[in-house]
Protein backbone atom coordinates (compact mmCIF):
# COMPACT_ATOMS: atom_id res chain seq x y z
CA UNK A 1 0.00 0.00 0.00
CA UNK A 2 1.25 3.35 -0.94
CA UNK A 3 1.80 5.50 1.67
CA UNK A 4 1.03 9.46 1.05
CA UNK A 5 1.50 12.56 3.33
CA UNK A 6 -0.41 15.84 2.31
CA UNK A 7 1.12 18.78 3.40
CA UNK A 8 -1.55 21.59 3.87
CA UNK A 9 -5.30 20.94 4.03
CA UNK A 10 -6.87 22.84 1.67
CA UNK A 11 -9.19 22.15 -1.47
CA UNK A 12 -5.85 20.98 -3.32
CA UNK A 13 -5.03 19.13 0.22
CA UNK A 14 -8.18 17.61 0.77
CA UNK A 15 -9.01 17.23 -2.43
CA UNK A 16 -5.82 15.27 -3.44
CA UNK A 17 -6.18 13.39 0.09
CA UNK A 18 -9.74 11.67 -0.91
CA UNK A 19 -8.52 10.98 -4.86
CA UNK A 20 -5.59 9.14 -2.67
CA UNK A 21 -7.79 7.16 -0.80
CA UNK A 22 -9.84 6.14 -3.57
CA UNK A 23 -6.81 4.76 -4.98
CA UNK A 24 -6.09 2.44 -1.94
CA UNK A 25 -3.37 4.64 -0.73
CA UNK A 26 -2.60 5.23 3.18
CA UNK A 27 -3.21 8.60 3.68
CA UNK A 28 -2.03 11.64 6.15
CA UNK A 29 -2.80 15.19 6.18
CA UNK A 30 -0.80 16.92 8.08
CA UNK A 31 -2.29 20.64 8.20
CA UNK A 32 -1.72 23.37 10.92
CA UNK A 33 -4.62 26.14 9.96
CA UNK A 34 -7.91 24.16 9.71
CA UNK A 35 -9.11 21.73 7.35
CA UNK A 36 -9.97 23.80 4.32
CA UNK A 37 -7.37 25.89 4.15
CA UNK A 38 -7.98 29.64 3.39
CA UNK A 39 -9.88 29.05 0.63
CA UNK A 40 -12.63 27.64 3.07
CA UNK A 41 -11.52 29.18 6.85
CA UNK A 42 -10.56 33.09 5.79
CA UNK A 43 -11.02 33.81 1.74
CA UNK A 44 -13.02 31.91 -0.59
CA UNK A 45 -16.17 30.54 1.69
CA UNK A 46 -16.09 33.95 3.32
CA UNK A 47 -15.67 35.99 1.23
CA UNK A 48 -18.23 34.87 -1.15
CA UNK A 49 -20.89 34.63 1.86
CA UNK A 50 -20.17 38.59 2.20
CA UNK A 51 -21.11 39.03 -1.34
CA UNK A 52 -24.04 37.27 -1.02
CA UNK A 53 -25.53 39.82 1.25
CA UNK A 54 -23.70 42.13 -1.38
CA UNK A 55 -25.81 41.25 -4.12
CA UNK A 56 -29.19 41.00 -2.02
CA UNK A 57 -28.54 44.89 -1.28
CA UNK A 58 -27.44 45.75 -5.16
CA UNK A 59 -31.11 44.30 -5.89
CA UNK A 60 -32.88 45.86 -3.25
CA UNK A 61 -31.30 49.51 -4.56
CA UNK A 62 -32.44 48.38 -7.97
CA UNK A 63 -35.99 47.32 -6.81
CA UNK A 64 -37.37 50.53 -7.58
CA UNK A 65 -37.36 50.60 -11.28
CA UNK A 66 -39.23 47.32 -11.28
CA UNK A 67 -41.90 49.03 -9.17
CA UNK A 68 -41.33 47.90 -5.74
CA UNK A 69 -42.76 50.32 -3.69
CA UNK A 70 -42.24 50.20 0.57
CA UNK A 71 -45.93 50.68 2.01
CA UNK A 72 -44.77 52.83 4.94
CA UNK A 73 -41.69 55.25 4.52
CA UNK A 74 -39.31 56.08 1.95
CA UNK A 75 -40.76 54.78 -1.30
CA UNK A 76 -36.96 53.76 -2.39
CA UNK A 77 -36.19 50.91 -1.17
CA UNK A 78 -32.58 51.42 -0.90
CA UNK A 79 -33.21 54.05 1.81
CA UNK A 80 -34.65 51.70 3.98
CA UNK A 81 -32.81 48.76 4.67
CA UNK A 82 -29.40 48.85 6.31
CA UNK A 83 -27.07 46.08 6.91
CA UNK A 84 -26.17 44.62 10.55
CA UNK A 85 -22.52 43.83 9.99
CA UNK A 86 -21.71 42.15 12.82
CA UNK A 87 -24.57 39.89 11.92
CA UNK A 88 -23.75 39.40 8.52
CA UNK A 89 -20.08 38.04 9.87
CA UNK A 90 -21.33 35.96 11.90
CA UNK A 91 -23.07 34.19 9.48
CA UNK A 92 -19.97 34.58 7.61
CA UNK A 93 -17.56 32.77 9.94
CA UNK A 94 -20.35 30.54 10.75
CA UNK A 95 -21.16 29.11 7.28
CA UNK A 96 -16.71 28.63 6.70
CA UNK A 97 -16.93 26.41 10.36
CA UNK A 98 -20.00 24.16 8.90
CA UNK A 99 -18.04 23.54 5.95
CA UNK A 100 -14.46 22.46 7.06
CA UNK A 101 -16.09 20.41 9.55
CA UNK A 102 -18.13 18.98 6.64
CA UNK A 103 -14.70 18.41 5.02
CA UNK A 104 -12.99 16.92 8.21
CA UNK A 105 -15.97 14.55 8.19
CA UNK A 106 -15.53 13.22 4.51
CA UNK A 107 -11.66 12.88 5.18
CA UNK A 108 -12.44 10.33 8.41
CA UNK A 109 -15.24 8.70 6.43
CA UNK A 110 -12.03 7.72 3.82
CA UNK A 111 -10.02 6.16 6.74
CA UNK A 112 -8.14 9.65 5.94
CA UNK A 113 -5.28 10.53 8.95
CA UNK A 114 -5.31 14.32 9.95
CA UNK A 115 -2.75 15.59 12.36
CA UNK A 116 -2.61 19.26 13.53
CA UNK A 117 1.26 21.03 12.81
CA UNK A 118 3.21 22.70 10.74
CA UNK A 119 5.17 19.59 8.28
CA UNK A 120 8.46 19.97 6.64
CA UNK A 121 9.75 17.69 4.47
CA UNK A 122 13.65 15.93 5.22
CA UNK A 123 14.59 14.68 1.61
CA UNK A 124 12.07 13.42 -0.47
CA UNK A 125 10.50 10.67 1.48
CA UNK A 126 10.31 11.68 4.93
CA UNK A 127 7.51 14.40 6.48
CA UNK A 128 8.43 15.83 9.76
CA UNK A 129 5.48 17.30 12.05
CA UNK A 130 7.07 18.04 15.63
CA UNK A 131 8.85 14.77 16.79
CA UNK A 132 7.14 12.55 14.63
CA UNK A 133 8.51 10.99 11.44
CA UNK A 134 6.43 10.22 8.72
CA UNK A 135 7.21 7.85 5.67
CA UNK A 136 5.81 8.62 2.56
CA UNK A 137 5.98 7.03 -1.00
CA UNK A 138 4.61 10.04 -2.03
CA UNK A 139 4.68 13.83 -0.59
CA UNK A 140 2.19 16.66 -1.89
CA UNK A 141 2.94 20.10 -0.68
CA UNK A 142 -0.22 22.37 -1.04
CA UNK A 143 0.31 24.81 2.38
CA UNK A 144 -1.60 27.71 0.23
CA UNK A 145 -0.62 31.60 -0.03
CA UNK A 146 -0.75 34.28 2.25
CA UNK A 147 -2.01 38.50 1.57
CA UNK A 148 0.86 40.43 0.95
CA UNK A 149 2.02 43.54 2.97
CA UNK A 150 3.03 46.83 1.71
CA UNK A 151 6.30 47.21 3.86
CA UNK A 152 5.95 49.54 6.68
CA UNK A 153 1.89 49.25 6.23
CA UNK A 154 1.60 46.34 8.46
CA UNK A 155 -1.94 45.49 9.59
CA UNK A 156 -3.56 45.86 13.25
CA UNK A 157 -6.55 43.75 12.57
CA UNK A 158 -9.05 47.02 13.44
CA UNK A 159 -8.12 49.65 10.71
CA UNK A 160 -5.64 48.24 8.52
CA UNK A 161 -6.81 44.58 7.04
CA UNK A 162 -6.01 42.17 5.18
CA UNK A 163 -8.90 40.13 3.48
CA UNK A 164 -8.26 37.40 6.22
CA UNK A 165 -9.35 39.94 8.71
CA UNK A 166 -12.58 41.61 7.92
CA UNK A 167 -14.72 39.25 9.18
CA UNK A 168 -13.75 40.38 12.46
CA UNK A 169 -15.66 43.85 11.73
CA UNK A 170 -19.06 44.62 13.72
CA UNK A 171 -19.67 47.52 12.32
CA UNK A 172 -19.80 48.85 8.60
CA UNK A 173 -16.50 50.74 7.85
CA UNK A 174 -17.66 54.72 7.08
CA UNK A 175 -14.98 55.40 4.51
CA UNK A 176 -13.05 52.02 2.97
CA UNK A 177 -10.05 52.80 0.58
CA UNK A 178 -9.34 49.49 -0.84
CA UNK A 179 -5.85 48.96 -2.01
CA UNK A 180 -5.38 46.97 -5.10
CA UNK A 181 -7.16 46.76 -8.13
CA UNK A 182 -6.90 42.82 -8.97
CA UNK A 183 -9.95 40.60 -8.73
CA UNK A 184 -9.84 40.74 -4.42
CA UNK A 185 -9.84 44.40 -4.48
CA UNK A 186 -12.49 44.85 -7.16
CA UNK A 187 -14.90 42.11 -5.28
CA UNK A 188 -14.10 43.69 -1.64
CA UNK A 189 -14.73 47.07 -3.51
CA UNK A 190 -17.92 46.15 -4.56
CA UNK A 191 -19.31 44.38 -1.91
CA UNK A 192 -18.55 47.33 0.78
CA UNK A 193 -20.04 49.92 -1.57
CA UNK A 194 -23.04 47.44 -1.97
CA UNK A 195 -23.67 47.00 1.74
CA UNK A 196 -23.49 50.99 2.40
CA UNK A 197 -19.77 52.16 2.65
CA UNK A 198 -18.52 54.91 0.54
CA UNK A 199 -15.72 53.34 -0.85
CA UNK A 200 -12.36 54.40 -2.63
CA UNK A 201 -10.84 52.21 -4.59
CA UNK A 202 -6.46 52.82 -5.32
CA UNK A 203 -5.45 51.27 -8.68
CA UNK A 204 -1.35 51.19 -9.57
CA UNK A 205 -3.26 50.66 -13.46
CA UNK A 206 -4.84 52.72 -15.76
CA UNK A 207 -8.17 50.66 -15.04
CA UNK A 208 -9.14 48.22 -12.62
CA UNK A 209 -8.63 44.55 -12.77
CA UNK A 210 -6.03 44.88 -15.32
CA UNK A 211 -5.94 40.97 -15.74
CA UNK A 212 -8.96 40.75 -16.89
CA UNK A 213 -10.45 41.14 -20.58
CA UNK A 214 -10.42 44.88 -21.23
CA UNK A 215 -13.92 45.50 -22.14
CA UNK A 216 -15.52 43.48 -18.87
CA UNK A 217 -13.47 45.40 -16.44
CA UNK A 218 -14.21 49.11 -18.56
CA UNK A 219 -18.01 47.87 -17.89
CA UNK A 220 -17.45 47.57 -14.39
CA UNK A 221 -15.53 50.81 -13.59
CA UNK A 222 -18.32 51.97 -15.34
CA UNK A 223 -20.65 50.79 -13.16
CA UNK A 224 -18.16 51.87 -10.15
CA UNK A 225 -18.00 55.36 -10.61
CA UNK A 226 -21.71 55.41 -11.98
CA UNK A 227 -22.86 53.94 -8.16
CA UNK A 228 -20.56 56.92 -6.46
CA UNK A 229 -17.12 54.96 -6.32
CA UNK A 230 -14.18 56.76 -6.18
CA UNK A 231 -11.59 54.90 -8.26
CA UNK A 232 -8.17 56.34 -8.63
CA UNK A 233 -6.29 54.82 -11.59
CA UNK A 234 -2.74 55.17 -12.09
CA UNK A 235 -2.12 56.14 -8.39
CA UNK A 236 0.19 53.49 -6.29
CA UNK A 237 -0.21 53.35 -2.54
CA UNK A 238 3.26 54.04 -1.00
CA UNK A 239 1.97 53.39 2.55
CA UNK A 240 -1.08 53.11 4.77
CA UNK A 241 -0.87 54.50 8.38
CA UNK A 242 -3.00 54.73 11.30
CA UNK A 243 -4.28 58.34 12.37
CA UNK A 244 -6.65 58.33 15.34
CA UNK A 245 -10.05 56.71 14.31
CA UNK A 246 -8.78 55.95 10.78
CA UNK A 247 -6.11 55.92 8.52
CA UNK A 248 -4.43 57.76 5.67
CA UNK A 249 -3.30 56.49 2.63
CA UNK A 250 0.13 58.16 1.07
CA UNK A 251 0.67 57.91 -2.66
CA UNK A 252 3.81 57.61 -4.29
CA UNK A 253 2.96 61.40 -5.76
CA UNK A 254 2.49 62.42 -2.81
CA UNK A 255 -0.83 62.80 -2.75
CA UNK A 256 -2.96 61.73 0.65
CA UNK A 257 -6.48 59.74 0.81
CA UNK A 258 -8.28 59.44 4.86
CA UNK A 259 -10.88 56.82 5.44
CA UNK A 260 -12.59 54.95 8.58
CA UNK A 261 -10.56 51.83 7.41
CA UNK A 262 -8.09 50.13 5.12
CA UNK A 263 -8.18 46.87 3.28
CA UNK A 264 -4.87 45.87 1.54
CA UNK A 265 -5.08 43.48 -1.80
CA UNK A 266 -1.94 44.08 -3.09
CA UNK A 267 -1.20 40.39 -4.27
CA UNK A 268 0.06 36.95 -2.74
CA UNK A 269 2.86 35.12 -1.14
CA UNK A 270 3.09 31.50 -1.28
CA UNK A 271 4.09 29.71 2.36
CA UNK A 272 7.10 27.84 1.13
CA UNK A 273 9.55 29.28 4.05
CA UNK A 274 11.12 26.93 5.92
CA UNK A 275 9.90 23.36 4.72
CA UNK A 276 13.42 22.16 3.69
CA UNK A 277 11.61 22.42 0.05
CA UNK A 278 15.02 23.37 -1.44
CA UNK A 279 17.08 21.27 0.57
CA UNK A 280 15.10 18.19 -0.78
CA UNK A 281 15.65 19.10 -3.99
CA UNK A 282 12.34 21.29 -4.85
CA UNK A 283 12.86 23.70 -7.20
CA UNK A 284 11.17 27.54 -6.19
CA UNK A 285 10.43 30.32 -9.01
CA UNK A 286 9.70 33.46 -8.93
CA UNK A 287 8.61 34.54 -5.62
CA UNK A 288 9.25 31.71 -3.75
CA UNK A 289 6.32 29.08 -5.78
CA UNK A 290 6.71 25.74 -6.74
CA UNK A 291 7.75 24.77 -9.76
CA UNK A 292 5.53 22.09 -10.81
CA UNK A 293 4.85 20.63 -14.39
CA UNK A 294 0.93 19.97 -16.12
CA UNK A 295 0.80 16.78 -14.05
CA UNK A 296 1.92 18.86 -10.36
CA UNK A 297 5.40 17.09 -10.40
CA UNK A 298 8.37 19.26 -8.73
CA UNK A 299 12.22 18.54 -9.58
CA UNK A 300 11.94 16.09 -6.75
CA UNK A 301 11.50 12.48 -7.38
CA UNK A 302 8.04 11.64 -5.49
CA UNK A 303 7.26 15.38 -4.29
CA UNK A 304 4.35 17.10 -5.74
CA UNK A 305 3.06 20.21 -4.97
CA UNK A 306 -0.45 21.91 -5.83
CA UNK A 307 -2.83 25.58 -4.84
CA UNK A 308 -1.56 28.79 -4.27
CA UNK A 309 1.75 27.73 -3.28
CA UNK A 310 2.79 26.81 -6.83
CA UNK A 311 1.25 30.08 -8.44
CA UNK A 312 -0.35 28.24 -11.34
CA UNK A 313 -4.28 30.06 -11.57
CA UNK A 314 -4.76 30.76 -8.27
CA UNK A 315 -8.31 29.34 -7.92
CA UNK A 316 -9.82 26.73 -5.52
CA UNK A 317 -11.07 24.79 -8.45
CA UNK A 318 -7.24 24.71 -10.09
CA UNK A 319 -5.83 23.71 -6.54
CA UNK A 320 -8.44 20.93 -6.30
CA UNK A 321 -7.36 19.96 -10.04
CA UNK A 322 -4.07 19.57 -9.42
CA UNK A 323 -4.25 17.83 -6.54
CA UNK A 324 -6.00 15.43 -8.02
CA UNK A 325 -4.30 15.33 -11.13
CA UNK A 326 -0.69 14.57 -8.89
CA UNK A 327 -2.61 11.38 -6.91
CA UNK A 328 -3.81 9.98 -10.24
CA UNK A 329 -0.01 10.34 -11.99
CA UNK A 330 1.60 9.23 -8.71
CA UNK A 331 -0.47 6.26 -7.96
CA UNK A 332 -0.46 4.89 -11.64
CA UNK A 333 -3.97 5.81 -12.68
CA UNK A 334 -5.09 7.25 -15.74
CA UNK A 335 -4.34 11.23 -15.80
CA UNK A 336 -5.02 14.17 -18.28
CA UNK A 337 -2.47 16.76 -17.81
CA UNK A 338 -4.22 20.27 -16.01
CA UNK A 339 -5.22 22.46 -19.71
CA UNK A 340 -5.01 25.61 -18.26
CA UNK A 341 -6.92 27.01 -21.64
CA UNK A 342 -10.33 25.02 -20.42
CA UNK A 343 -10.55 27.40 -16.87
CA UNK A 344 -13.09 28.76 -16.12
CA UNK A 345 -12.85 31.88 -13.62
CA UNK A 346 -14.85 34.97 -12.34
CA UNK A 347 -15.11 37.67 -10.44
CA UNK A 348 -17.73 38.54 -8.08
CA UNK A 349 -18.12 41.58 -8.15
CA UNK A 350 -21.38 43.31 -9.43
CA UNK A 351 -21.76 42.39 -12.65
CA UNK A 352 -19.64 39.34 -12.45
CA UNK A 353 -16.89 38.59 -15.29
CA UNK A 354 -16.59 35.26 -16.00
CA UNK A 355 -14.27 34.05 -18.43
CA UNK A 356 -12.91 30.69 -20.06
CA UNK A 357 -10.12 30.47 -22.85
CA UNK A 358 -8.87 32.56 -25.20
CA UNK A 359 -8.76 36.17 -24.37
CA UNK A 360 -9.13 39.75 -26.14
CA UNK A 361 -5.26 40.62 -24.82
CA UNK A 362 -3.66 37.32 -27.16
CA UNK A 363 -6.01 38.16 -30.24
CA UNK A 364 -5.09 41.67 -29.80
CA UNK A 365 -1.86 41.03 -29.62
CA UNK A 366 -1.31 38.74 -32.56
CA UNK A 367 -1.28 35.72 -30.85
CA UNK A 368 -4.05 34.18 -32.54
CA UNK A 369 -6.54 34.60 -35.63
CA UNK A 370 -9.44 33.69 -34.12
CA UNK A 371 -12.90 35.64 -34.72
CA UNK A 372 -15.22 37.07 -32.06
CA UNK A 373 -18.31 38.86 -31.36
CA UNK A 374 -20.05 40.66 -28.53
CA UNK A 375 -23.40 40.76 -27.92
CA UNK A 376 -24.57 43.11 -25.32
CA UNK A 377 -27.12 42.71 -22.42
CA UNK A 378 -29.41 45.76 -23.57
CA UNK A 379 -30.53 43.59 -26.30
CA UNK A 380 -31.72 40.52 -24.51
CA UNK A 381 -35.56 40.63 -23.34
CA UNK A 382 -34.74 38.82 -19.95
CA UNK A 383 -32.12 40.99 -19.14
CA UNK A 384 -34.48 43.96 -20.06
CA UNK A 385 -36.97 42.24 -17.97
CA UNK A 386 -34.56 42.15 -14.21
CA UNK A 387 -33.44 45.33 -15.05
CA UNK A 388 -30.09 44.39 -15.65
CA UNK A 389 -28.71 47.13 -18.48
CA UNK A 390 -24.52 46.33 -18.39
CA UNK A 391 -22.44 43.27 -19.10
CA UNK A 392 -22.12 41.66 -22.27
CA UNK A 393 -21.25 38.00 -23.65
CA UNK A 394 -18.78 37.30 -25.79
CA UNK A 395 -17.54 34.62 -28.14
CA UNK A 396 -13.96 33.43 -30.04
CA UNK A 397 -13.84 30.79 -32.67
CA UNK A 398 -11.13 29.92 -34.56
CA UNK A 399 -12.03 30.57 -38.64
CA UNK A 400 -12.84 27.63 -41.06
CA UNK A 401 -13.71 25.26 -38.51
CA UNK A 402 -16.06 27.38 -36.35
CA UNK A 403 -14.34 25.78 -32.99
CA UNK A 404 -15.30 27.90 -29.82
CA UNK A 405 -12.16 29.04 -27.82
CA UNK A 406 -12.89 31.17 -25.44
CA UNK A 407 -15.27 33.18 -24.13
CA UNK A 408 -16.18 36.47 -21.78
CA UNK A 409 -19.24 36.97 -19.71
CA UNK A 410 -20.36 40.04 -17.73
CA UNK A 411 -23.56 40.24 -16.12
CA UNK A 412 -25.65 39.19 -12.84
CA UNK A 413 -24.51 35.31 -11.93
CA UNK A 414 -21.69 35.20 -14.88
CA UNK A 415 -20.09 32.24 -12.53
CA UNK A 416 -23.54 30.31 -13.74
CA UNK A 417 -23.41 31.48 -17.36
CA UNK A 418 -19.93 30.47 -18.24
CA UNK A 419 -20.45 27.06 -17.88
CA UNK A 420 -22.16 26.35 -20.89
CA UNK A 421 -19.00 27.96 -22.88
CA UNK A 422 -16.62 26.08 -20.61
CA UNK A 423 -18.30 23.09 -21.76
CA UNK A 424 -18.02 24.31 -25.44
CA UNK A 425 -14.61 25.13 -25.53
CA UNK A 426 -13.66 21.84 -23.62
CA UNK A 427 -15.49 19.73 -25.78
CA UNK A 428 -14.17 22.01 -29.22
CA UNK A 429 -17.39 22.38 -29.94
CA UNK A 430 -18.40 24.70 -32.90
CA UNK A 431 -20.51 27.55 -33.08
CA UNK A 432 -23.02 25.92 -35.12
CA UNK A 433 -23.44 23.33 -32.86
CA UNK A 434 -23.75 26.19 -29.99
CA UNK A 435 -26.27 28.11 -31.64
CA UNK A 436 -28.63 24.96 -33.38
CA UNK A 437 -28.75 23.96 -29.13
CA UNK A 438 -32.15 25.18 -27.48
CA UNK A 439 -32.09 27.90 -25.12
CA UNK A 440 -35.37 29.34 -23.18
CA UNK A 441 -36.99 31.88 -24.09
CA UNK A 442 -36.99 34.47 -22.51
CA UNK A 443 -33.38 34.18 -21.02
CA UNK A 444 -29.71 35.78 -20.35
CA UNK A 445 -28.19 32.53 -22.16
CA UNK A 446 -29.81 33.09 -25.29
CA UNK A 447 -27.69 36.02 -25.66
CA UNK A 448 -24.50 32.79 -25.59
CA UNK A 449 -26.57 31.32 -28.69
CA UNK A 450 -27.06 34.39 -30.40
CA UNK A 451 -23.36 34.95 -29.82
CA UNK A 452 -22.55 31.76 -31.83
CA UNK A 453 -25.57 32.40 -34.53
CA UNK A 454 -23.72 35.67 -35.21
CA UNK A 455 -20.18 34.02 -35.78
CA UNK A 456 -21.77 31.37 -37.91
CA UNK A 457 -22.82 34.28 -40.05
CA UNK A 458 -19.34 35.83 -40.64
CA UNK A 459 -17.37 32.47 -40.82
């Protein structure tokens, strides 16, 4: 029986641990945060639970142009409900609990081994967790990422935060300047302004999530400034400091913002230090991730390594992947190596951006021929029909053939709406055989079909 000790017990952890144990390995996770990981205990699960109530208050302020009227009171409906913070983490932290337990549960159901420390590997078959020794045929490290820290801006958990630390909040900040642009800061940014802060929003770029395909994130600074969002592009935070009952954000121009509270998303850092990774023989990269290859190998014979910590699409659904993936190739079963051009990803922010695939920056850059379209939101009737009046979907082919490659989503519940393309472009579907597929009538996917219908028409 192979024996195999997970480092880190998070979705590419536990995950990996139960594709193990299917396998008829011996299994040990070793884990010293809390089955789940971040991605369940402090950033995913959380984080996504905020933005629920997020997008219950974006409807509510929307309500009124459907004709929901408030019998008593303001006739808006946005100027009468208010959000109990403390409340709403609560549910928060109580909804991440239920789930790693739920986890933890699943793990002992597969005969699964759990021990609580901090492991470090002594050559490529041996895990080390406090005075215990463990033996291992096979090693996976997946011990995550953690927020990064502008130097000298160094968080106190009540004015300065990292993403790990809101949930610790009781009441709704007054004045939030989130630092960071990338998908964390866009989603914190819109959440906070959703629930009732005024929120400022420092970008180092010329436009917010600058990762993302160009026209979905114009859309949403759109939508941004058009809610009362200040968002300053091309202005780098050089420091955040406490002052009194808030804090003050210095620019590198010198310029000065003041808020009620901070939130820094200014990136990553994988937790590789001190594991005896290199020592063994594990190659780092760039900022201290794991090098690993399309089936999670690292330059050590028997070590594997998946999540955050290797840098490779940092989503809970790639982690989980490659964990996977890395049992499967260890333990001799059959594997398909991780195609990062089949992920699907999005941002929650309001509208989401959900994308799969090619993107606009490689076509516009050269890097392929393919074709594409984009069909707007204001044309579809069900769209009409919510309310909804931004986002867009849109769809690459390659010529000739017709094969979807990619595709772009923006609009209420994108996360839902991309699957459909994911499917397509994992599948190499064509856009005939997208748009001759039923959709209901009326609804936001038909605007995917009509998408493909219009392709067909200029292949």
């Amino acid at each position: 029986m192979a024996r195999v000790v997970i480092i880190g017990g998070g979705p590419g952890g536990y995950e990996a641990a139960s594709a193990a144990a299917q396998l008829g390995a011996e299994v040990t996770v070793v884990d010293s945060d809390g089955i789940g990981g971040s991605a369940v205990l402090t950033d995913c699960v959380p984080s996504k639970t905020l933005i629920a109530t997020a997008e219950v208050m974006t409807e509510v302020e929307e309500a009124g142009q459907l004709g929901v009227r408030l019998e008593d009171g303001d006739d808006d409906p946005a100027n009468s409900v208010r959000v109990d913070l403390s409340v709403v983490n609560k549910r928060v932290k109580a909804l991440a609990t239920a789930q790693s337990e739920g986890i933890s549960r699943r793990l002992a159901d597969d005969k699964i081994r759990v021990i609580s420390g901090r492991g470090r590997i002594e050559g490529p078959e041996t895990v080390v967790v406090g005075d215990e020794r463990l033996d291992a045929d096979v090693v996976l490290i997946a011990t995550g990422a953690r927020p990064r820290i502008l130097k000298g801006s160094e968080p106190d958990g009540e004015r300065i935060l990292t993403w790990e630390q809101v949930y610790e909040l009781n009441e709704l900040p007054e004045r939030l300047i989130v630092v960071g642009s990338g998908v964390t800061g866009a989603e914190f940014a819109s959440a906070y302004d959703a629930l009732g802060s005024d929120v400022v929003l420092v970008s180092s770029r010329d436009r917010v999530l600058p990762g993302e395909d160009k026209d979905a994130a114009e859309v949403l600074e759109e939508v941004f400034r058009r809610r009362g969002m200040t968002v300053l592009g091309k202005s780098r935070a050089e420091s955040v400091k406490r002052q009194g009952d808030g804090v003050v954000v210095t620019l590198t121009d010198g310029r000065t913002v003041e808020g009620s509270h901070a939130l820094l998303a200014v990136g990553s850092l994988p937790n590789t230090e001190d594991m005896g990774l290199v020592e063994s023989g594990v190659s780092l990269g760039d900022g201290g991730f794991v090098t690993v290859d399309r089936v999670s190998r690292t330059s050590a014979r028997g070590v594997y390594a998946a999540g955050d910590c290797t840098g490779v699409l940092m989503l809970a659904s790639v982690a989980a992947m490659q964990g996977r993936i890395a049992m499967s190739h260890a333990l001799g079963d059959a594997v398909a190596p991780l195609n990062q051009s089949t992920v699907s990803s999005n941002v929650f922010t309001a509208p989401e951006i959900a994308t799969v695939g090619l993107t606009q920056a490689v076509l516009d850059a050269g890097g392929s021929t393919a074709m594409v379209v984009k069909v707007p939101l204001a044309d579809n009737a069900r769209a009409k029909m919510q309310g909804v009046r931004d986002g867009f979907v849109k769809l690459f082919c390659l010529p000739n053939t017709g094969i979807i490659v990619g595709g772009v989503v923006v609009a209420p519940r994108a996360s839902e709406l991309i699957h459909p393309i994911a499917l397509a472009v994992a599948a190499r579907l064509t856009v005939d055989q997208m748009a001759q597929s039923f959709t209901v009538y009326p609804s936001v996917s038909g605007s995917i079909a009509e998408a493909a219908r219009r392709l067909h028409l200029r292949s």
